[in-house]
C-alpha atoms as a PDB file:
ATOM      1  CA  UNK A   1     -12.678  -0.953   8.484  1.00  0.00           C
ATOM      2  CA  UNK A   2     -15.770  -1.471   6.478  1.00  0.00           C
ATOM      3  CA  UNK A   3     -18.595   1.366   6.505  1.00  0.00           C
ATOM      4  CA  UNK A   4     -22.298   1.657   4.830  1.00  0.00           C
ATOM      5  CA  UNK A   5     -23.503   3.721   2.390  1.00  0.00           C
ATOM      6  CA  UNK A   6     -25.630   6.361   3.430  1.00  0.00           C
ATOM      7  CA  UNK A   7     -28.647   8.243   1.971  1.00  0.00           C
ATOM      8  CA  UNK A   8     -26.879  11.668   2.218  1.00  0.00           C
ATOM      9  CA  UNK A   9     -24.460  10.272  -0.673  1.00  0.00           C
ATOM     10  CA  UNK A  10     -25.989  10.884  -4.315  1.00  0.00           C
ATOM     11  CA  UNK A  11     -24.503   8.127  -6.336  1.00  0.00           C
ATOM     12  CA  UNK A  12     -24.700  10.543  -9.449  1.00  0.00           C
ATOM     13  CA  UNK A  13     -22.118  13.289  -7.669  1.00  0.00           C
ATOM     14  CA  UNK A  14     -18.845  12.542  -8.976  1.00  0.00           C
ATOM     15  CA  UNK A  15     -15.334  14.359  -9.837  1.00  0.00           C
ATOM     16  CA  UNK A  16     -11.835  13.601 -10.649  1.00  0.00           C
ATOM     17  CA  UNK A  17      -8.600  15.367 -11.664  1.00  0.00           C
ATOM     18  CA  UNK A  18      -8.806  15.422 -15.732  1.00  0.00           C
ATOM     19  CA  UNK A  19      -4.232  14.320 -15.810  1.00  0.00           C
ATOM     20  CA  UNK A  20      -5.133  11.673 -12.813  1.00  0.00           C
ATOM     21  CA  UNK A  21      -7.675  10.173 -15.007  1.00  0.00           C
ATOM     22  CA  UNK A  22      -5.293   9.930 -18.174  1.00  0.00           C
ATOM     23  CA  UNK A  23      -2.563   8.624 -15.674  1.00  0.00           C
ATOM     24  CA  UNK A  24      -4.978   5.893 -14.606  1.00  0.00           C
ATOM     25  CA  UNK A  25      -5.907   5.112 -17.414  1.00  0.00           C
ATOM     26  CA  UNK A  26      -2.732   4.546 -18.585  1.00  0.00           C
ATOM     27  CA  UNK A  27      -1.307   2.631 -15.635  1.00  0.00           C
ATOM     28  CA  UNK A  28      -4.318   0.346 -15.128  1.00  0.00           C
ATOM     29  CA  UNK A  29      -6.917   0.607 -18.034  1.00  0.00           C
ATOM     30  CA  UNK A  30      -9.986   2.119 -15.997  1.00  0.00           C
ATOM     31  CA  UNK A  31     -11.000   5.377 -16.795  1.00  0.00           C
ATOM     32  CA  UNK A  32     -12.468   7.329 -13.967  1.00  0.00           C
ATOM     33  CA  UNK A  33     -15.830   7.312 -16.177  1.00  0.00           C
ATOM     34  CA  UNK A  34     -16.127   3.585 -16.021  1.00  0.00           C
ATOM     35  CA  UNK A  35     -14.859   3.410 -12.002  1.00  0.00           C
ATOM     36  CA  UNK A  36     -18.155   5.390 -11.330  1.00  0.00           C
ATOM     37  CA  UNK A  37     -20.044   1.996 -12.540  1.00  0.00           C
ATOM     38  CA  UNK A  38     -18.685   0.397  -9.621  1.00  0.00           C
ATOM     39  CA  UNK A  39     -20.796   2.487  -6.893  1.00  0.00           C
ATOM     40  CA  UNK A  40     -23.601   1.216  -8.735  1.00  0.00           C
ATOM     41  CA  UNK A  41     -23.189  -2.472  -7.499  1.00  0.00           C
ATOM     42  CA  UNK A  42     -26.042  -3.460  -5.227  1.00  0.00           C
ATOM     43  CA  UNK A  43     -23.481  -5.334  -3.109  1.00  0.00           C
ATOM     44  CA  UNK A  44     -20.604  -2.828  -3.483  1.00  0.00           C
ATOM     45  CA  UNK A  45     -18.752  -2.409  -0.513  1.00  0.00           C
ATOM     46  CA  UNK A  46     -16.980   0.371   0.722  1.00  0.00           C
ATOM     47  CA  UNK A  47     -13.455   0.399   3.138  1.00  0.00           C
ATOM     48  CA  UNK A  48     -11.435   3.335   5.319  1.00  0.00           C
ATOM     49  CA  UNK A  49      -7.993   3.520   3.150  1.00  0.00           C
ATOM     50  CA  UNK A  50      -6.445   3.865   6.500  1.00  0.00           C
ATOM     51  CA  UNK A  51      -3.066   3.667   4.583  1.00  0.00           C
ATOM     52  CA  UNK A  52      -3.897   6.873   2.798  1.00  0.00           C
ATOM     53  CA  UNK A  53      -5.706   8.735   4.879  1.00  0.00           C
ATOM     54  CA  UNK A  54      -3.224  11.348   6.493  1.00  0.00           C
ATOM     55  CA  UNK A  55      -4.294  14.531   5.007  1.00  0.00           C
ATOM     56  CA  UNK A  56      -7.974  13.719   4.076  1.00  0.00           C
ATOM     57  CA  UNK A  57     -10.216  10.678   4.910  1.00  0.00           C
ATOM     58  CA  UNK A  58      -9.607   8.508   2.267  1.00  0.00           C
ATOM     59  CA  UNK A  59     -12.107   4.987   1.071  1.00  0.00           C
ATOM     60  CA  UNK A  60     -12.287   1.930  -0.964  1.00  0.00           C
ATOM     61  CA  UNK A  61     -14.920   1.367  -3.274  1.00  0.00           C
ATOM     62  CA  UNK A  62     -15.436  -2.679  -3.810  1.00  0.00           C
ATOM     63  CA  UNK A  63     -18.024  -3.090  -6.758  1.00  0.00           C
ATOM     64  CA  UNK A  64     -18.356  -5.502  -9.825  1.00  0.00           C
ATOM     65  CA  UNK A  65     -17.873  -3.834 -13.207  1.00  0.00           C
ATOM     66  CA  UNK A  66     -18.662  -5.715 -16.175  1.00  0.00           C
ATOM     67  CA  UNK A  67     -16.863  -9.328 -15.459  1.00  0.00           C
ATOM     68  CA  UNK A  68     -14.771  -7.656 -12.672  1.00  0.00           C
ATOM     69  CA  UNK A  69     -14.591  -6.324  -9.665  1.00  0.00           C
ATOM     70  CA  UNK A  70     -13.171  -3.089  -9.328  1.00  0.00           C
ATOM     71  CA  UNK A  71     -11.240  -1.239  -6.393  1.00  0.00           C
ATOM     72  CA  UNK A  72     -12.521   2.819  -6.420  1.00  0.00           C
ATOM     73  CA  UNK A  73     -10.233   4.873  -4.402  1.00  0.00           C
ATOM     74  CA  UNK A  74     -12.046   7.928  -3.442  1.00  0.00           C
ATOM     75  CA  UNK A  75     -12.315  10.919  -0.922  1.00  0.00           C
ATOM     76  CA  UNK A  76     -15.505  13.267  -0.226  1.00  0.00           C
ATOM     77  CA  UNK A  77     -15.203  17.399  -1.380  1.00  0.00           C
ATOM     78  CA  UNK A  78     -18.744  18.693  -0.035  1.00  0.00           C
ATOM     79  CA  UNK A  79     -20.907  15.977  -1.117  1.00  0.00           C
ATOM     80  CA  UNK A  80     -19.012  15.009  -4.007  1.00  0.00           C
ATOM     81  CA  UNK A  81     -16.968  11.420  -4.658  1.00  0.00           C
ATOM     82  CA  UNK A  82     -13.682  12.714  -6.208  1.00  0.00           C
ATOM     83  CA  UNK A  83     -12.533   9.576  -7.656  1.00  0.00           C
ATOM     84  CA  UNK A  84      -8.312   9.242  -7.015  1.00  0.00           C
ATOM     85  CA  UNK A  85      -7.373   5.638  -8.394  1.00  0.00           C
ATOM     86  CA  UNK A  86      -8.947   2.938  -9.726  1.00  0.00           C
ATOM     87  CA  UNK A  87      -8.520  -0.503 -11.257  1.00  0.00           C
ATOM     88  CA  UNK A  88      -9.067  -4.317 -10.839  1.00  0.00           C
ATOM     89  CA  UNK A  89      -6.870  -5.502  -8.173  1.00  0.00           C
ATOM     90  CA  UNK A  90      -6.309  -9.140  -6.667  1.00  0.00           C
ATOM     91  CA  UNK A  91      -6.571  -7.820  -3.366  1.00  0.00           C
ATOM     92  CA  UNK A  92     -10.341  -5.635  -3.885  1.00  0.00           C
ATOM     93  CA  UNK A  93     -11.336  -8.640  -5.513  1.00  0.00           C
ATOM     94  CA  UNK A  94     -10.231 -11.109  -2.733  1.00  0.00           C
ATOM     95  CA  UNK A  95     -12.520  -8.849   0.190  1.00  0.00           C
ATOM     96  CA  UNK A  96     -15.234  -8.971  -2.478  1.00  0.00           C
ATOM     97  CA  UNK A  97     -15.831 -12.407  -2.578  1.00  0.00           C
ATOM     98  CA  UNK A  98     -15.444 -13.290   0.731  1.00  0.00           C
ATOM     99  CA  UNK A  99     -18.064 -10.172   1.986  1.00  0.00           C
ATOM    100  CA  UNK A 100     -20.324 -11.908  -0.720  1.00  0.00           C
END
C-alpha cells in the first residue's frame, strides 16, 4: 500500500544502528549514508512493508540513487527515519518504473 510524503517529515532526520549499517554494507554494498540519497528523489515513492510490520510500522523507500534505484527499508522513532536495510533490488526497481 503506497502512502505520500508529508510535510511533518524532515528529509534531513535520519538514524541507523552503527553494526546494521556494516552488515548492510557488507551483504548488499549500500551504506546507510548513501540510502539517505534515495529520500531525496523528487519521484521517490514510499510503501507499507506489511511483511515486516508486526512489532513497529515498517516502509519502503523507492528512490533513484546515482544510476539505480534503491529500496530504503525504514521505520519512524519520534520524527526520525531509522534506516533498517537497504540496497538495489529487482523487485523496488520493478514498482519504480511502472509508478513512473
Amino acid at each position: 500500500m503506497a502512502f505520500t510524503y508529508s510535510p511533518f517529515m524532515k528529509m534531513e532526520s535520519f538514524e541507523w544502528d552503527l553494526d546494521k549499517d556494516l552488515e548492510n554494507q557488507l551483504k548488499h554494498g549500500v551504506s546507510f549514508s548513501e540510502a539517505q540519497l534515495a529520500f531525496k528523489d523528487s519521484n521517490r515513492l514510499f510503501y507499507i512493508d506489511e511483511n515486516h510490520s508486526q512489532i513497529e510500522q515498517r516502509y519502503f523507500c523507492l528512490g533513484k540513487v546515482n544510476d539505480g534505484i534503491m529500496t530504503v527499508r525504514f521505520t519512524f522513532r519520534g520524527s526520525v527515519f531509522r534506516i533498517i536495510g537497504a540496497g538495489y533490488w529487482r523487485k523496488g526497481k520493478k514498482i519504480y518504473e511502472k509508478e513512473n
